[in-house]
Structure formats: C-alpha cells, structure tokens
C-alpha atoms as a PDB file:
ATOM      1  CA  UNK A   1       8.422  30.374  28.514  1.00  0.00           C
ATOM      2  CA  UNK A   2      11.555  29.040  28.896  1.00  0.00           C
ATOM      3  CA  UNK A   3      12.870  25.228  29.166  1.00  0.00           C
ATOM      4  CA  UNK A   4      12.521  25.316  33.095  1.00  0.00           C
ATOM      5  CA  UNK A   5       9.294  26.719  33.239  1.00  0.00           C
ATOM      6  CA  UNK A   6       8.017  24.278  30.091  1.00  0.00           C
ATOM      7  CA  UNK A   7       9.467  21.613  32.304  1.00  0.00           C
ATOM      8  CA  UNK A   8       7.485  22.587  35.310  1.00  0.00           C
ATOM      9  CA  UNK A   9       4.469  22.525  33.648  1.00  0.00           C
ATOM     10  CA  UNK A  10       4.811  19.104  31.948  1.00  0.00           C
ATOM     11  CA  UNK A  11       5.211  17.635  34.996  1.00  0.00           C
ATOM     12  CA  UNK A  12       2.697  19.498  36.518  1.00  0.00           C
ATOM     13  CA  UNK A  13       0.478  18.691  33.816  1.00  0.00           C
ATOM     14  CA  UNK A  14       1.691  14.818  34.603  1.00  0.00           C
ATOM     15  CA  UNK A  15       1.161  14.732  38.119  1.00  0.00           C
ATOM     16  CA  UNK A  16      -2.829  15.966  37.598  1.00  0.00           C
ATOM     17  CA  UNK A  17      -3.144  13.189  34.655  1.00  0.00           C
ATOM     18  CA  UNK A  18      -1.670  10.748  37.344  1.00  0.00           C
ATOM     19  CA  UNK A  19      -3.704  11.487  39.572  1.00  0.00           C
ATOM     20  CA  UNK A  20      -6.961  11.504  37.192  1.00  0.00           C
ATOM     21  CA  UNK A  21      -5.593   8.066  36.072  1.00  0.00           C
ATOM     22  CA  UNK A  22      -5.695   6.601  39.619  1.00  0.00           C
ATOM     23  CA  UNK A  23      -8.918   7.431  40.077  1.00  0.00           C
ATOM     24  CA  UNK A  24     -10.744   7.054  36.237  1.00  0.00           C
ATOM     25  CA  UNK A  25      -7.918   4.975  34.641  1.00  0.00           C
ATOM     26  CA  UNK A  26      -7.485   2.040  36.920  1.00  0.00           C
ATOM     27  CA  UNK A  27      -6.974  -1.319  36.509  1.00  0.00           C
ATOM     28  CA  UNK A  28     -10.624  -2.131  36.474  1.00  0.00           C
ATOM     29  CA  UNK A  29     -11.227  -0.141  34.206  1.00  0.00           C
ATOM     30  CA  UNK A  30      -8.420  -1.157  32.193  1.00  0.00           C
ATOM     31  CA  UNK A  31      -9.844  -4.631  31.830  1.00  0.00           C
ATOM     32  CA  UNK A  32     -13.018  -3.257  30.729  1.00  0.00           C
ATOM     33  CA  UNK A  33     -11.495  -1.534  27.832  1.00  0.00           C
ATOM     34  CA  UNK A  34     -10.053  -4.908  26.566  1.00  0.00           C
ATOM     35  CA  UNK A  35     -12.930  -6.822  27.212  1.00  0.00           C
ATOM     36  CA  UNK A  36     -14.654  -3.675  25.245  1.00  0.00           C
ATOM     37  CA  UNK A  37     -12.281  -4.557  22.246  1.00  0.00           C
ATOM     38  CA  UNK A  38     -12.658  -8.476  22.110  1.00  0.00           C
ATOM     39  CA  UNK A  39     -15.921  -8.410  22.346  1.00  0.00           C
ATOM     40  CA  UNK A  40     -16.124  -5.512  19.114  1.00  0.00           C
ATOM     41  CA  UNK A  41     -13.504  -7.380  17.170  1.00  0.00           C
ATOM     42  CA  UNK A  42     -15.708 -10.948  17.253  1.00  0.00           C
ATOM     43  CA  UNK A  43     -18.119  -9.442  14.978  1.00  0.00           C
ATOM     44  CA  UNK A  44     -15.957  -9.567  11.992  1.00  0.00           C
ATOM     45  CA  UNK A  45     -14.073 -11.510  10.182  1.00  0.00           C
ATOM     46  CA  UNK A  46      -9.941 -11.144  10.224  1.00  0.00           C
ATOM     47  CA  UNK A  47      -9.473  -9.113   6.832  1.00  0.00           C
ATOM     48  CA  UNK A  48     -11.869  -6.961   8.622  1.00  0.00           C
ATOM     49  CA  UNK A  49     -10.434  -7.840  12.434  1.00  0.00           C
ATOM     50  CA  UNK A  50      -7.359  -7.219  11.399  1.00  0.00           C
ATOM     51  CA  UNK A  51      -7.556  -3.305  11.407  1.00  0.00           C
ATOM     52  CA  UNK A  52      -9.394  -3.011  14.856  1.00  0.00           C
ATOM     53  CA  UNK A  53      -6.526  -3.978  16.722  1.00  0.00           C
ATOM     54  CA  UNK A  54      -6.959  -1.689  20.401  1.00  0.00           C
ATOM     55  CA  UNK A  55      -3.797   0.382  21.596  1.00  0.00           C
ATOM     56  CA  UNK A  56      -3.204   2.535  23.932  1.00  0.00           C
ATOM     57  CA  UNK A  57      -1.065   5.585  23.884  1.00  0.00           C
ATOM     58  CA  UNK A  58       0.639   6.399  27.244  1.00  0.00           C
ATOM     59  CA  UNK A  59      -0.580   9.340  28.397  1.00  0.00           C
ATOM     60  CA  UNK A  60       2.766  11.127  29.605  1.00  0.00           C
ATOM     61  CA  UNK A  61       3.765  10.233  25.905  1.00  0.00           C
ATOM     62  CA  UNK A  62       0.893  11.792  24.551  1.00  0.00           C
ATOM     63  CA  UNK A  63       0.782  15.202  26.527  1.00  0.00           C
ATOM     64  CA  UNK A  64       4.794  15.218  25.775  1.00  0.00           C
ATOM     65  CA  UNK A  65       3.840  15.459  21.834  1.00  0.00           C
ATOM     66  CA  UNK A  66       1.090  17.863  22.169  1.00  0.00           C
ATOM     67  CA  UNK A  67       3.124  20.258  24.527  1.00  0.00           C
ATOM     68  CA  UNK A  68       6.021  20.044  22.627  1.00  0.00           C
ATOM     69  CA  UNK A  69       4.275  20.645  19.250  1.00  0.00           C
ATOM     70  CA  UNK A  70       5.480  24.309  19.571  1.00  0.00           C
ATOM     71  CA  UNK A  71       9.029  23.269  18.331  1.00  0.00           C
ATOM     72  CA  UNK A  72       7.734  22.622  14.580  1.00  0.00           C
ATOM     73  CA  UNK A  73       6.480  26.475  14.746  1.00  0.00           C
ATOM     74  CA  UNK A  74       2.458  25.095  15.840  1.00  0.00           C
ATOM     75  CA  UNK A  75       0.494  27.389  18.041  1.00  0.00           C
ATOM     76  CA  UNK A  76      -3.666  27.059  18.277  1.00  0.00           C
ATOM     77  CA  UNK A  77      -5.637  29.822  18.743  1.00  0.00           C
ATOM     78  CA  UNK A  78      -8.564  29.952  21.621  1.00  0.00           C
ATOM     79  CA  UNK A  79     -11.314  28.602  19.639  1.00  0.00           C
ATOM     80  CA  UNK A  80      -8.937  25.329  18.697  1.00  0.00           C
ATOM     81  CA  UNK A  81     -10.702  21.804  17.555  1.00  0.00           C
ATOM     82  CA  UNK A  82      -9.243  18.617  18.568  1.00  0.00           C
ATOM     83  CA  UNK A  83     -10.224  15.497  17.286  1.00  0.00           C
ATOM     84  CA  UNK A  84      -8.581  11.846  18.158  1.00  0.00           C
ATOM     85  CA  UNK A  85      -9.762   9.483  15.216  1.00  0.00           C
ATOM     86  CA  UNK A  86     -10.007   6.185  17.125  1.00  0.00           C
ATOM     87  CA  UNK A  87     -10.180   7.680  20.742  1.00  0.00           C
ATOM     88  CA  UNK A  88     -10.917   4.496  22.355  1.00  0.00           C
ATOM     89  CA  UNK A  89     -12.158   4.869  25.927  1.00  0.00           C
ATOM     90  CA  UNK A  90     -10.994   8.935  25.773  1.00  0.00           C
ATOM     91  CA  UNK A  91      -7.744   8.640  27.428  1.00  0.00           C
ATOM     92  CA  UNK A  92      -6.547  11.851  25.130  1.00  0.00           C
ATOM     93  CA  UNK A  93      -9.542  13.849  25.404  1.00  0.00           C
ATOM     94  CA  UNK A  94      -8.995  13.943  28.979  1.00  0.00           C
ATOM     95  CA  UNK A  95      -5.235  14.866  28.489  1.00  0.00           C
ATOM     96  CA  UNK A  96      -6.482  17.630  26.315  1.00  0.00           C
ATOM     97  CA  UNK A  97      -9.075  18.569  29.187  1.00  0.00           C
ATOM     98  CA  UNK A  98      -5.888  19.002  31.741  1.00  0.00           C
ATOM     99  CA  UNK A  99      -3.831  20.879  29.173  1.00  0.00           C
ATOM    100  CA  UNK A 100      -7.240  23.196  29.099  1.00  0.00           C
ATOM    101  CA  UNK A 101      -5.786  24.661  25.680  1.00  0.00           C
ATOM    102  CA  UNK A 102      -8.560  23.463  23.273  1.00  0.00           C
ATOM    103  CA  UNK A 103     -11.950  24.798  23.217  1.00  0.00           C
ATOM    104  CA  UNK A 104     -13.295  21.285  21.360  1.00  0.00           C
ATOM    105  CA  UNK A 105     -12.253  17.904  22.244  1.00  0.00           C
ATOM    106  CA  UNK A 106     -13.742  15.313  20.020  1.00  0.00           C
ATOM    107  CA  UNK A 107     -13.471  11.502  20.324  1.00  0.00           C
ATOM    108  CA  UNK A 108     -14.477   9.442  17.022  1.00  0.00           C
ATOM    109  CA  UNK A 109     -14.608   5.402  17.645  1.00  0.00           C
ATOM    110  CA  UNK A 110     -16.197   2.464  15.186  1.00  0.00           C
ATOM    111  CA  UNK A 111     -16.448   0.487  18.597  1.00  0.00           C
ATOM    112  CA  UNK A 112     -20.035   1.273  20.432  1.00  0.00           C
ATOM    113  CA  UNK A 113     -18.846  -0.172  23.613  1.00  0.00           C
ATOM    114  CA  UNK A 114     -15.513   2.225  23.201  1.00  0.00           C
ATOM    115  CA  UNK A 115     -17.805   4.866  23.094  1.00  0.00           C
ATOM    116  CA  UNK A 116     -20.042   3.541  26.447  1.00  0.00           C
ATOM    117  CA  UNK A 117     -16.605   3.665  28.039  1.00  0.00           C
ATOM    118  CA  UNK A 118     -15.056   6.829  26.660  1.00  0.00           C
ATOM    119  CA  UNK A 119     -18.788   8.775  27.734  1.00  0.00           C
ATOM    120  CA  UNK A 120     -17.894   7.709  31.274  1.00  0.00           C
ATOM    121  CA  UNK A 121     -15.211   9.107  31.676  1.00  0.00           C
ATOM    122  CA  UNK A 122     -16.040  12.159  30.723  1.00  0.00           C
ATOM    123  CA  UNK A 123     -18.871  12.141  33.154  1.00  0.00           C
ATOM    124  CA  UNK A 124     -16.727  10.876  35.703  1.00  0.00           C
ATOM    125  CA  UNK A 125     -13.780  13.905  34.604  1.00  0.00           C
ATOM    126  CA  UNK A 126     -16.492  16.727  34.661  1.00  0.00           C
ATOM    127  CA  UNK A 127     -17.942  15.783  37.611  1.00  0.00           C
ATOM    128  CA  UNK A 128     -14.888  15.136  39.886  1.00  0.00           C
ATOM    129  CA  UNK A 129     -12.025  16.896  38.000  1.00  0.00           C
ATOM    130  CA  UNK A 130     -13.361  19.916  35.747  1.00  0.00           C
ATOM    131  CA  UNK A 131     -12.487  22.991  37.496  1.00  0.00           C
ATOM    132  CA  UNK A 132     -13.822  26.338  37.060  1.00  0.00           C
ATOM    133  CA  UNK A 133     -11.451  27.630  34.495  1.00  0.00           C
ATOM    134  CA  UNK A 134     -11.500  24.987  32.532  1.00  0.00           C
ATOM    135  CA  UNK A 135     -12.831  25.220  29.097  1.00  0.00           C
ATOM    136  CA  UNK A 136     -12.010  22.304  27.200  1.00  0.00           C
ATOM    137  CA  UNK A 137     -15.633  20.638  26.145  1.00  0.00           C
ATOM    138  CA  UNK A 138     -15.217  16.552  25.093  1.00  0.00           C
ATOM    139  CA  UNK A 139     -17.493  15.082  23.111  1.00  0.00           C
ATOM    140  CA  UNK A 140     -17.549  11.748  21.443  1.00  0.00           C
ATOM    141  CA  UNK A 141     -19.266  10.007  18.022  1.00  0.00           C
ATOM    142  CA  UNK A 142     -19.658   6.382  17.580  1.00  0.00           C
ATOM    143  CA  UNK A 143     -18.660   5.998  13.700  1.00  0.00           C
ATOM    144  CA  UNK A 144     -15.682   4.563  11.394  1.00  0.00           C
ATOM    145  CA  UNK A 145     -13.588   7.833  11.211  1.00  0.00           C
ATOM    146  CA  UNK A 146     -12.048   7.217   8.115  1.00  0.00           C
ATOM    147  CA  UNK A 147     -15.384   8.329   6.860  1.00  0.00           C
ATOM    148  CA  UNK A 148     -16.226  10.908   9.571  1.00  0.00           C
ATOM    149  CA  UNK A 149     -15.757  14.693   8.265  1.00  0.00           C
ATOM    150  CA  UNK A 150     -12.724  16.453  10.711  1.00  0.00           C
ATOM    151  CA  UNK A 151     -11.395  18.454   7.849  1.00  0.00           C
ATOM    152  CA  UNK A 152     -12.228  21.612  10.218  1.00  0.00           C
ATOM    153  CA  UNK A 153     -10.100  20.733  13.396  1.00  0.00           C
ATOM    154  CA  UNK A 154      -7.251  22.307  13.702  1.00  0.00           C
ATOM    155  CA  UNK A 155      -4.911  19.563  15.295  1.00  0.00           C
ATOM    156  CA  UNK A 156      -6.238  15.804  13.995  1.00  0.00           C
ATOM    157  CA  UNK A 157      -4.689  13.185  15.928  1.00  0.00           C
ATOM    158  CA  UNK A 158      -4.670   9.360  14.008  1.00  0.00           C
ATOM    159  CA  UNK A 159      -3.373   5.955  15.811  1.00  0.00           C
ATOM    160  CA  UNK A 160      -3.221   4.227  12.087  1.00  0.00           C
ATOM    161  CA  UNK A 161      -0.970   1.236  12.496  1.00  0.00           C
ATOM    162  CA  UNK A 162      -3.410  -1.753  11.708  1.00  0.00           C
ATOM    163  CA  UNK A 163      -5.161   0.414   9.169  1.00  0.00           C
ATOM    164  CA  UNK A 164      -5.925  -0.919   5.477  1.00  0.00           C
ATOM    165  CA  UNK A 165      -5.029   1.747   2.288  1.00  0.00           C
ATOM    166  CA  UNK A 166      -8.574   1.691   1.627  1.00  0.00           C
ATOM    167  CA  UNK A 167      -8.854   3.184   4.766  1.00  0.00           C
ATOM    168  CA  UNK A 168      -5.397   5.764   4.273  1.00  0.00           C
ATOM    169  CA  UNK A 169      -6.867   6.328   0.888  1.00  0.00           C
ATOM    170  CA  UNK A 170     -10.180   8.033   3.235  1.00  0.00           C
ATOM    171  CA  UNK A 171      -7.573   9.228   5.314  1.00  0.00           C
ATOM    172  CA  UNK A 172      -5.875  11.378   3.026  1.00  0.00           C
ATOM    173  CA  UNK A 173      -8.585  12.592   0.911  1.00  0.00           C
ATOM    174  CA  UNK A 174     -10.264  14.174   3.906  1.00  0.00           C
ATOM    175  CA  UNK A 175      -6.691  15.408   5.139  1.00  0.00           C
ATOM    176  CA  UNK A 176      -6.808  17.156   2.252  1.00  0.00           C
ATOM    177  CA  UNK A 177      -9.512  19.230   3.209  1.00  0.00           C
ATOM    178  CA  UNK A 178      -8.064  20.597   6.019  1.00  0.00           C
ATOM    179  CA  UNK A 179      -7.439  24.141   6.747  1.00  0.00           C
ATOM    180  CA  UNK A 180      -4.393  25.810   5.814  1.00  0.00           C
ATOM    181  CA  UNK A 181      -2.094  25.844   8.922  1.00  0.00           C
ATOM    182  CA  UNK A 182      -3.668  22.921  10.679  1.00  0.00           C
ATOM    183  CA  UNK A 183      -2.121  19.659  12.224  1.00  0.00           C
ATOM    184  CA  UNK A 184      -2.243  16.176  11.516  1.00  0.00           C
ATOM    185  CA  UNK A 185      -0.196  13.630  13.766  1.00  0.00           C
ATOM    186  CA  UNK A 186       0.017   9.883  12.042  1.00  0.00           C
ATOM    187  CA  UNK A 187       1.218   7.598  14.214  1.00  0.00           C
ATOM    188  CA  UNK A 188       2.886   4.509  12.688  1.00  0.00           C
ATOM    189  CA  UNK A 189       1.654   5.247   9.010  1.00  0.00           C
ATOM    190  CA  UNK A 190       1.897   8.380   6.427  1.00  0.00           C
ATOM    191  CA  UNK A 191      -0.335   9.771   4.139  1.00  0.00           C
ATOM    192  CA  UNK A 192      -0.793   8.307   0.677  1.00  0.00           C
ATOM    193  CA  UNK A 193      -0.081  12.003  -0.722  1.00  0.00           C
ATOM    194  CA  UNK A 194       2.335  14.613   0.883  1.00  0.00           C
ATOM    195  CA  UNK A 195       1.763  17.398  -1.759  1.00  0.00           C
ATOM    196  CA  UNK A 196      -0.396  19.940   0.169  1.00  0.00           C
ATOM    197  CA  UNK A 197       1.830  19.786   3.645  1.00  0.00           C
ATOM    198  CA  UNK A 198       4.866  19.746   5.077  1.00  0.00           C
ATOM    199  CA  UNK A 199       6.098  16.963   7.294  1.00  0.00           C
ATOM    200  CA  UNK A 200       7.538  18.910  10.167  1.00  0.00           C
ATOM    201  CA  UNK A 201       8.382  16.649  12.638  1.00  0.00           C
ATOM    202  CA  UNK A 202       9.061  12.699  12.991  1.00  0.00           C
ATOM    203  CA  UNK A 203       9.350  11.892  16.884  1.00  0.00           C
ATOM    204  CA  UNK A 204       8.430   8.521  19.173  1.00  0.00           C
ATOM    205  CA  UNK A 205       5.421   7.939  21.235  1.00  0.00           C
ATOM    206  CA  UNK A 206       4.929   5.682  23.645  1.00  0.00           C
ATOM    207  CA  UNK A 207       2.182   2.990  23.265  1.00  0.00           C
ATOM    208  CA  UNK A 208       0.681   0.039  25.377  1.00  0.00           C
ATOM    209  CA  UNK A 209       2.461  -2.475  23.261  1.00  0.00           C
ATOM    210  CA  UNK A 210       5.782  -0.333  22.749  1.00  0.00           C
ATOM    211  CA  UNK A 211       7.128   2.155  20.884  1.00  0.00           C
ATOM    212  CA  UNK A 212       5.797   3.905  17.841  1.00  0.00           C
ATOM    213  CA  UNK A 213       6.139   6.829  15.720  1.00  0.00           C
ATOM    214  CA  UNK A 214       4.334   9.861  14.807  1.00  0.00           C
ATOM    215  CA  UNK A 215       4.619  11.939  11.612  1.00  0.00           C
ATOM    216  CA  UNK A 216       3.780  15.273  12.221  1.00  0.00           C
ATOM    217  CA  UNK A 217       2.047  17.034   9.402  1.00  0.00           C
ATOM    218  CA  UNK A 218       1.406  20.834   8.610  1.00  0.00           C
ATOM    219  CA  UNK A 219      -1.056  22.069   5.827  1.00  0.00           C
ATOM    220  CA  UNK A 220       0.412  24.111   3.537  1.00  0.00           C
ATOM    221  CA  UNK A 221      -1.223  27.467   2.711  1.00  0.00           C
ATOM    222  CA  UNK A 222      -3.085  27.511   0.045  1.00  0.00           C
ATOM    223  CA  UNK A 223      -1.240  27.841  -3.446  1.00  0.00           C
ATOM    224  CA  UNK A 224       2.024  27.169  -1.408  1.00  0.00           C
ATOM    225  CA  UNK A 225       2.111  23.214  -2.722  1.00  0.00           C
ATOM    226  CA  UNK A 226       5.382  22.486  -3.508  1.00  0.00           C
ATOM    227  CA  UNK A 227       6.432  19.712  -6.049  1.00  0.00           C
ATOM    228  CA  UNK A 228       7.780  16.393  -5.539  1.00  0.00           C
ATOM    229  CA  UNK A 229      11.748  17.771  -5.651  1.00  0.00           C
ATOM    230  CA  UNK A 230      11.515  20.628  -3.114  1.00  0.00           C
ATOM    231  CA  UNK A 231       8.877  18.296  -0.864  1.00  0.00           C
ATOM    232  CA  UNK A 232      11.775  15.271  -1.058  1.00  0.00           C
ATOM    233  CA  UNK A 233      14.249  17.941   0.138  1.00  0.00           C
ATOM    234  CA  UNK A 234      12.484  19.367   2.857  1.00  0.00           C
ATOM    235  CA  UNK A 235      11.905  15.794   4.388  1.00  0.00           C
ATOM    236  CA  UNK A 236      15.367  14.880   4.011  1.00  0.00           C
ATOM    237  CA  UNK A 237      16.160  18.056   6.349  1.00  0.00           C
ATOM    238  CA  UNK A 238      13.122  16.901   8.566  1.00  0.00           C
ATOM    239  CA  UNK A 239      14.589  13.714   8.713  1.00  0.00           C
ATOM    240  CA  UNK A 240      18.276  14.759   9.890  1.00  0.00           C
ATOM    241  CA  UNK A 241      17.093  17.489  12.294  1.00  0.00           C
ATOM    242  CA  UNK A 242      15.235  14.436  14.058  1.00  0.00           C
ATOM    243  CA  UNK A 243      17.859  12.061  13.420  1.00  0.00           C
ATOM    244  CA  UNK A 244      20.740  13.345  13.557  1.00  0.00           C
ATOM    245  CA  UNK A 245      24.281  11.166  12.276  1.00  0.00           C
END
C-alpha cells in the first residue's frame, strides 16, 4: 500500500471513529468516566491514589500508532491478541474494532465502575456499529493488570505514567514472558530490563492532559538477547532515526 492509499485509510478509519465517538463517546458520557475515576480513587489512600490517576488517549493518536506500527517491521497475523492494560471505559478496544485487524480485543481495568462503562460500550458498538465483516471480539476483566497474565498477546498496549516500580517490576517480569516477535507499547515509562527486546520505535501520542510518549518494544527471538553494549547501540540508532539532529 502506498503513502496515499495508507493515508486514505487513516482517515477513513478516523472519520468512522468520529462518528462512533459522537454517538458512544459524548460528552455525557465523558463525565461519567470521570465521575467513574473519583469515585474509584476515594477508596485509597494517596501512596496508593497516586497511581490511579485516569487518562485518556486521543483516539486519532491512538489508531495513528497502531496503523503506523508497520514502519518498525510489525505485522500481526489473523488470529492476533490485543490487550490494553488499563483500558478505562474501552476507548481502544473500539479503535481496534474499526481497524477490524485483531481477532481478540481485551480490556484489563482495577476500576469496577471502568469496567461497567467500558461493557457498555461494547454493547452499544456491537449493536449499532459491528458490521458483518467485522471480526474483532472485545472483551474486558476487572483486575490490577500488573498482575493479570497477557504474556500471550501479541501487541500489549500499557498507559504507565503514574505507575509505582513495584508495579514496572510486575510489568516487566510478565513482559518477559512474551512471545518471541510480539509488541509492547509503554507509554510514558520503560521497562526495568531491556535485555530480551529491542526498542524499535520512540514516537508521541496524544493524551487528554497533553502529550506523551510511547516506547515501542519488540521481543527478541529466543537466544537472540543481546548484551548491554550492542542493546546501548541499537537504542542510540533508535533514538536518532526518531530524533533526528
């Protein structure tokens, strides 16, 4: 496909998501997802608070990233797994719906009323939106997923700004248990060890309370672990193909 025709379909792509969000994502609705996350957070105390903070990703932002994944050499096969670890009210899972790419779409939230929220929508998506050819399936799981096994999806997708290192400690000992080949996106935070992948990418993404950025991470094939030299010198190359002077 070339850059007209990728072009095309992002904004094709845009214009359904718009049109979704006018009709699921509205400003109703919007206030319901805040009141959702005040009402969570009161139940603890700040060191605990602290790490709940709600954000939301924009969702042109979002489907931008996952579209354009196929720069860093990522491609999922028909049977793909997605999983969003701290989905919120399932604003991805529905961008992954419209992109129709994955078979699995999988929303993980600590927040029970998230989850209340998130399970509407996808009601609300399947029974006004899903089309025939569609075969995306969304399903969500109340739970902390920093505990929660996703080691077998293929593309994990992590909003970990607020989040403690006891939590990236979790973080990266399950990422380590991922299949060779698979994606993990980290957005404003990296893993507490780099040694089984390769950080492909570093690109913005646009969030409800600005800009932030996501690491992309590839799992190395097994055996292919490189050491701590030839991993600082394929980030430095990461780092000026994304930045460049």
């Amino acid at each position: 496909m070339d850059d007209i025709a990728e072009d095309r379909e992002l904004k094709a792509l845009s214009l359904r998501f718009e049109a979704v969000r006018k009709d699921i994502f509205n400003d109703a609705f919007h206030q319901d997802t805040i009141r959702a996350s005040k009402d969570f957070i009161k139940l603890y105390d700040h060191s605990v608070s602290s790490t709940l903070q709600y954000a939301e990703v924009e969702a042109e932002s979002f489907l931008s990233l996952i579209q354009n994944l196929k720069d860093f050499d990522v491609g999922f096969t028909e049977d793909a797994v997605f999983i969003d670890v701290g989905c919120g009210p399932g604003k991805t899972l529905v961008v992954m719906a419209i992109m129709n790419v994955f078979q699995r779409a999988i929303g993980v939230d600590i927040n029970p009323n998230m989850i209340k929220l998130a399970n509407e929508v996808v009601k609300k998506y399947n029974r006004s939106w899903r089309s025939p050819v569609d075969v995306t399936e969304m399903e969500l799981k109340t739970g902390d997923g920093t505990f929660y096994d996703w080691s077998f999806a293929h593309l994990v997708y992590i909003q970990a700004t607020c989040f403690s290192e006891e939590m990236m400690q979790r973080i990266t000992d399950m990422a380590d248990r991922m299949k060779p080949g698979s994606i993990l996106i980290m957005v404003n935070n990296r893993l507490l060890r780099e040694t089984t992948f390769d950080l492909v990418g570093i690109v913005p993404v646009e969030y409800s309370f600005g800009k932030a950025t996501a690491f992309i991470y590839k799992k190395q094939l097994a055996g292919a672990y490189e050491d701590s030299t030839a991993a600082h010198s394929k980030l430095q190359e990461v780092l000026r193909r994304t930045f460049p002077i």
